[in-house]
Protein backbone atom coordinates (compact mmCIF):
# COMPACT_ATOMS: atom_id res chain seq x y z
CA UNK A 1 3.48 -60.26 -15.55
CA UNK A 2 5.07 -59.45 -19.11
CA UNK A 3 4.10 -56.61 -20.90
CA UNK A 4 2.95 -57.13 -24.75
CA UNK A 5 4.78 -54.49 -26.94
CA UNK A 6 2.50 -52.18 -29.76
CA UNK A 7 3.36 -53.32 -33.60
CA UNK A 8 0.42 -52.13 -35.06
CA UNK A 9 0.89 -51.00 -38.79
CA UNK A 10 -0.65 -47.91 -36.94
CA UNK A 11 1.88 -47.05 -34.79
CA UNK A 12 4.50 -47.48 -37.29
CA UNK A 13 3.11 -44.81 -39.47
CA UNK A 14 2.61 -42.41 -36.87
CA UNK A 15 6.35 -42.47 -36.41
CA UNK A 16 6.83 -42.24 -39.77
CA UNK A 17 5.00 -39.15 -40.31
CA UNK A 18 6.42 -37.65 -36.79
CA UNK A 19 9.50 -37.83 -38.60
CA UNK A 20 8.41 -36.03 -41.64
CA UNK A 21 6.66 -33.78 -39.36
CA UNK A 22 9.52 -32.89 -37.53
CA UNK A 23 11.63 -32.16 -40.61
CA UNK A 24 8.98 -30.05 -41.73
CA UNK A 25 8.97 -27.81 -38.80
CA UNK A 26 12.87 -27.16 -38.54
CA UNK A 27 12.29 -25.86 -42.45
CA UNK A 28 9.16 -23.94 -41.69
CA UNK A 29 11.56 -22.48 -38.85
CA UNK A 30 14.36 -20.99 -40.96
CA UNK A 31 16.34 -24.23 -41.62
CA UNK A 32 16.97 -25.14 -45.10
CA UNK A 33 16.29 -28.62 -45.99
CA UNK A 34 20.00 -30.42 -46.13
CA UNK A 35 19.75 -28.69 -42.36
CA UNK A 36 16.70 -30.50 -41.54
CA UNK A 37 17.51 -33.61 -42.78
CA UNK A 38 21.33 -33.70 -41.17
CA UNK A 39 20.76 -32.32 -37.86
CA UNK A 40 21.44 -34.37 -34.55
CA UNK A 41 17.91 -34.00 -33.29
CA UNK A 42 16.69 -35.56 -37.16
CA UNK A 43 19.17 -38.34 -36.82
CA UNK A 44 18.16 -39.34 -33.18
CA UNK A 45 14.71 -39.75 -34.25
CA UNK A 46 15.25 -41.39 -37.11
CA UNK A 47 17.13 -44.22 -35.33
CA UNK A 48 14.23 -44.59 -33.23
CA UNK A 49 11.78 -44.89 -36.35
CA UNK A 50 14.19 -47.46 -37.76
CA UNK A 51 14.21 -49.53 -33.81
CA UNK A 52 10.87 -49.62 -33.66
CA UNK A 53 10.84 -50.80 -37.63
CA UNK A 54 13.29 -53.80 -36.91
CA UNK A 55 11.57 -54.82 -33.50
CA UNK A 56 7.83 -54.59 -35.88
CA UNK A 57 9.96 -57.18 -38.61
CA UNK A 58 10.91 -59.46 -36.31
CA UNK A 59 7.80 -59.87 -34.33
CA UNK A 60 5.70 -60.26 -37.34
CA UNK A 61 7.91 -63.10 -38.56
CA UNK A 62 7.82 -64.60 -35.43
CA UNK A 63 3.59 -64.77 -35.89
């Protein structure tokens, strides 16, 4: 049995906005913003945001 990935538009902006969210915490913490923005942690989850954007184009083009 095959499993049916999420793309919801839903989905995609909760991952959007944990992103923001997450730079928005490592400021309120003590990091300044160019900190934020180019940390590892930052990076890694933006790659994800932009995997799960990609994998969203394609399967609505697909439709």
């Amino acid at each position: 049995m095959k499993k049916k990935a999420i793309f919801s538009p839903f989905v995609l902006i909760l991952d959007i906005g944990i992103l923001v969210f997450w730079i928005v915490l490592q400021v309120y913490l003590g990091y300044s913003w160019k900190e934020a923005i180019f940390s590892g942690s930052t990076w890694l989850l933006f790659l994800a945001v932009l995997a799960y954007v990609s994998s969203f184009i394609r399967y609505h083009k697909r439709k």
